[in-house]
C-alpha atoms as a PDB file:
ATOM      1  CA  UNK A   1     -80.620  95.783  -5.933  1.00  0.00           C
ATOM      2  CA  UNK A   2     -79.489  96.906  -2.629  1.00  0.00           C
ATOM      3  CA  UNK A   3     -80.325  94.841   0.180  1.00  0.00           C
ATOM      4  CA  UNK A   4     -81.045  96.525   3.770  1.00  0.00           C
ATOM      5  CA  UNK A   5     -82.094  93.442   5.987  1.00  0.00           C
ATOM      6  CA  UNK A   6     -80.279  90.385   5.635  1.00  0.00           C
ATOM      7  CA  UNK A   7     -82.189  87.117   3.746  1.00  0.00           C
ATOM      8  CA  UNK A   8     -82.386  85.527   7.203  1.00  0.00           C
ATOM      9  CA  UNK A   9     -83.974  88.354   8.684  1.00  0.00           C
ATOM     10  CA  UNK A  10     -86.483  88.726   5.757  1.00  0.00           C
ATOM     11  CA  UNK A  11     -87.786  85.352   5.901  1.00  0.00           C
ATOM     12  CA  UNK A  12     -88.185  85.414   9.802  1.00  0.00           C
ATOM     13  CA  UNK A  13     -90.282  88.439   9.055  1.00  0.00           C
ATOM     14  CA  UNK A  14     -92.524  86.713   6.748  1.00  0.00           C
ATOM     15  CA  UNK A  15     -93.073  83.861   9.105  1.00  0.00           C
ATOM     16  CA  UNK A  16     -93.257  85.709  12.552  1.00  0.00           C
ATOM     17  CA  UNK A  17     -94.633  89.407  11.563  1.00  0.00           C
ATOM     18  CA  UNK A  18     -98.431  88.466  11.850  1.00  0.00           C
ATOM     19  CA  UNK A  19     -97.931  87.041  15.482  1.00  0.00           C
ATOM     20  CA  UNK A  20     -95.760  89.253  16.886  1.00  0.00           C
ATOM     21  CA  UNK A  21     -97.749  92.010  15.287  1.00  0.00           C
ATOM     22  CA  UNK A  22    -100.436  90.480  17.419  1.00  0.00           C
ATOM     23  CA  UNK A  23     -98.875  89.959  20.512  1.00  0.00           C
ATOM     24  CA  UNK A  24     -98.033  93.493  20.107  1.00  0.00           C
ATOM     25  CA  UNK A  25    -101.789  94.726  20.067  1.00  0.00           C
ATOM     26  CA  UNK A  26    -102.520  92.604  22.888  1.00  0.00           C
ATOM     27  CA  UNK A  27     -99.834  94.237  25.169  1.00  0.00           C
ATOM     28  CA  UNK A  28    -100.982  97.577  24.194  1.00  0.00           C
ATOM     29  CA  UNK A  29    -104.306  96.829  24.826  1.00  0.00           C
ATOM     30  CA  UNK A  30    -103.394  95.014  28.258  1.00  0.00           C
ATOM     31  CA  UNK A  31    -101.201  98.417  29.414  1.00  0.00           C
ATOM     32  CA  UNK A  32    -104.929 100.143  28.447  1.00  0.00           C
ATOM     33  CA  UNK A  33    -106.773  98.088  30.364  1.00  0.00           C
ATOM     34  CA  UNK A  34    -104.440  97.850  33.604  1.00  0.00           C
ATOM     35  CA  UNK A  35    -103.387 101.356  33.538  1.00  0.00           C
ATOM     36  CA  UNK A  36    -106.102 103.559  32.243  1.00  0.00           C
ATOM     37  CA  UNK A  37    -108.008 103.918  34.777  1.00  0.00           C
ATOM     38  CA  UNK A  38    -105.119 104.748  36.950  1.00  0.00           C
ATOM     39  CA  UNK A  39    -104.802 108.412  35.189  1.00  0.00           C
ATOM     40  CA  UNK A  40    -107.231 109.791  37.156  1.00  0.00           C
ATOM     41  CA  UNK A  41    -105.136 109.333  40.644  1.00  0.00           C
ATOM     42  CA  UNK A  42    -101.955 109.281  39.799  1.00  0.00           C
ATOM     43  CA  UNK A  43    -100.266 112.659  38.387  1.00  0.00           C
ATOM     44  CA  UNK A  44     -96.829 110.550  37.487  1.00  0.00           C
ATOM     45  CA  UNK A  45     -95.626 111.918  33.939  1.00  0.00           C
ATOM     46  CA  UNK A  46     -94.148 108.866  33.027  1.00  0.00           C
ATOM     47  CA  UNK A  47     -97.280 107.073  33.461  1.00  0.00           C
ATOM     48  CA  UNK A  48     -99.010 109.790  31.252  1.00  0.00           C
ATOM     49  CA  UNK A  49     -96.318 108.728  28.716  1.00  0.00           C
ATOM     50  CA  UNK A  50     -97.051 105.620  28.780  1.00  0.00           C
ATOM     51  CA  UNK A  51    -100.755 106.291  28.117  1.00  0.00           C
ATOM     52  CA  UNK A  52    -100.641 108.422  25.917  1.00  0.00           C
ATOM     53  CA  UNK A  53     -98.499 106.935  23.916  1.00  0.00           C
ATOM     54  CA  UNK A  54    -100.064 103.129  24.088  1.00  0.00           C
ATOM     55  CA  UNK A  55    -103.557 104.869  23.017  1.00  0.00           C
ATOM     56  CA  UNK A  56    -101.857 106.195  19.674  1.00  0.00           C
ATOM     57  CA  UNK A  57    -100.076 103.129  19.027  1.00  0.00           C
ATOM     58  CA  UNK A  58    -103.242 100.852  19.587  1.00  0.00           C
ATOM     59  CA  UNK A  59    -105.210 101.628  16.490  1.00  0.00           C
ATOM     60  CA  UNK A  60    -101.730 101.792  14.052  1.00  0.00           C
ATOM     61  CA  UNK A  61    -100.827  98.322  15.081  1.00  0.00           C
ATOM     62  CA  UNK A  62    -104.062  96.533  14.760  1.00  0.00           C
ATOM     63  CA  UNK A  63    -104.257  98.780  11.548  1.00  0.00           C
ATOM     64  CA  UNK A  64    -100.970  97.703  10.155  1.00  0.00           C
ATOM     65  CA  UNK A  65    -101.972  94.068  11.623  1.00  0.00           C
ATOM     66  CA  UNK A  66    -105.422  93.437   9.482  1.00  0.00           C
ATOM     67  CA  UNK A  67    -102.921  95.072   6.445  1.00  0.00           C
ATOM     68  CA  UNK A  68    -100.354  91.888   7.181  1.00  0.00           C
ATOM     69  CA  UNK A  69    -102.905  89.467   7.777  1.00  0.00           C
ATOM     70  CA  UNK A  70    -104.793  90.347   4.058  1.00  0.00           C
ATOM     71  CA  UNK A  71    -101.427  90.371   2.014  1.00  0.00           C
ATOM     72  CA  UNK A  72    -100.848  86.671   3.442  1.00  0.00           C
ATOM     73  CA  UNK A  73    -104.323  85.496   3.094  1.00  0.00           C
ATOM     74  CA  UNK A  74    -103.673  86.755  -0.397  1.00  0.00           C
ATOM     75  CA  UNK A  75    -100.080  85.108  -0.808  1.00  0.00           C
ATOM     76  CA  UNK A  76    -102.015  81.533   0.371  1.00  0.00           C
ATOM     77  CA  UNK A  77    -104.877  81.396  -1.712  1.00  0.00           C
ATOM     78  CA  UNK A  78    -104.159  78.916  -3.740  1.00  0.00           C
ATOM     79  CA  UNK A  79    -103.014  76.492  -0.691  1.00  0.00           C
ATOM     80  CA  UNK A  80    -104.666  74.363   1.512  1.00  0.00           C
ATOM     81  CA  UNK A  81    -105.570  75.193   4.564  1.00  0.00           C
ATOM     82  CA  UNK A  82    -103.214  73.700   7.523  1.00  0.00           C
ATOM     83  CA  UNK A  83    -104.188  73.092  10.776  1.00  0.00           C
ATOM     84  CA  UNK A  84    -101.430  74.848  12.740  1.00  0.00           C
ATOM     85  CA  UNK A  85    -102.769  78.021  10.276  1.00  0.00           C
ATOM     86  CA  UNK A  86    -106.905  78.112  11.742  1.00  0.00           C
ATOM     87  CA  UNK A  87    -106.123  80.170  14.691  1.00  0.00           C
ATOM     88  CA  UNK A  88    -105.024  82.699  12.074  1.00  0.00           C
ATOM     89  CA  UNK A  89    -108.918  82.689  11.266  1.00  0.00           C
ATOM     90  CA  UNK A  90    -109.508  84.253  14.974  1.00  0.00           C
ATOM     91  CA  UNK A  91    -106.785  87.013  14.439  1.00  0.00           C
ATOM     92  CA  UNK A  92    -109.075  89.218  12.378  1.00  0.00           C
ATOM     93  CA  UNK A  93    -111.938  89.637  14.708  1.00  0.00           C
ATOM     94  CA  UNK A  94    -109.744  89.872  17.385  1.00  0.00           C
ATOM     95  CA  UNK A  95    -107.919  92.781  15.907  1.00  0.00           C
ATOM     96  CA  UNK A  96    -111.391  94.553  14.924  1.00  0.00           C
ATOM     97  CA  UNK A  97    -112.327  94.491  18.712  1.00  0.00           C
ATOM     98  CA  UNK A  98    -109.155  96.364  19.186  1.00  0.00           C
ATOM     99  CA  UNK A  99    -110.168  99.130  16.570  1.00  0.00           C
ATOM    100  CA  UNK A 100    -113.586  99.039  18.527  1.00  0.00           C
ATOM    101  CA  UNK A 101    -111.734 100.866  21.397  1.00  0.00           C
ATOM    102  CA  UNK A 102    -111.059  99.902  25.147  1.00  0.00           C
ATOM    103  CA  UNK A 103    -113.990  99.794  27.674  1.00  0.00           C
ATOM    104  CA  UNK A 104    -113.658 102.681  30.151  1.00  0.00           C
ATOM    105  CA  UNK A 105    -115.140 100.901  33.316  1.00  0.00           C
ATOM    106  CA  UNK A 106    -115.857 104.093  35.427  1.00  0.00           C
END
């Protein structure tokens, strides 16, 4: 079998994808919030950009997030809860806010 990511690589992945998959979400959603009103005033393409493109990505990446966070719940089953592991608990309401869209504030 041909490997394309090193082992390394792999294994930070399975340790780090959930939270930076999270931390992802929350940026997008804080460019949303910051900047999204802003579209109204400000005719600056790159902002549009910006926009535009942090609205599409929102729903794939707390999409693809709830996706990780299931196929690990499922891989730990069997173990015992830790206590470094019960904010992990929070991470799936949080991410169904996200789906719930942003609040407009006009």
């Amino acid at each position: 079998m041909i490997q394309i990511f090193p082992e390394s690589f792999q294994i930070f992945l399975d340790n780090w994808e959930l939270r930076l998959m999270v931390v992802l979400s929350l940026s997008i959603q804080g460019v949303l919030i910051l900047f999204g009103n802003k579209r109204k005033f400000f005719t600056n393409i790159f902002l549009r950009i910006i926009l535009w493109s942090s609205y599409l990505l929102a729903d794939w990446v707390a999409t693809t997030s709830l996706g990780v966070l299931l196929i690990q719940e499922r891989r730990n089953k069997d173990k015992s809860v830790e206590p470094k592991d019960v904010i992990v608990a929070l991470w799936g309401p949080l991410l169904l806010i996200h789906l719930g869209r942003q609040c407009t504030l006009e």
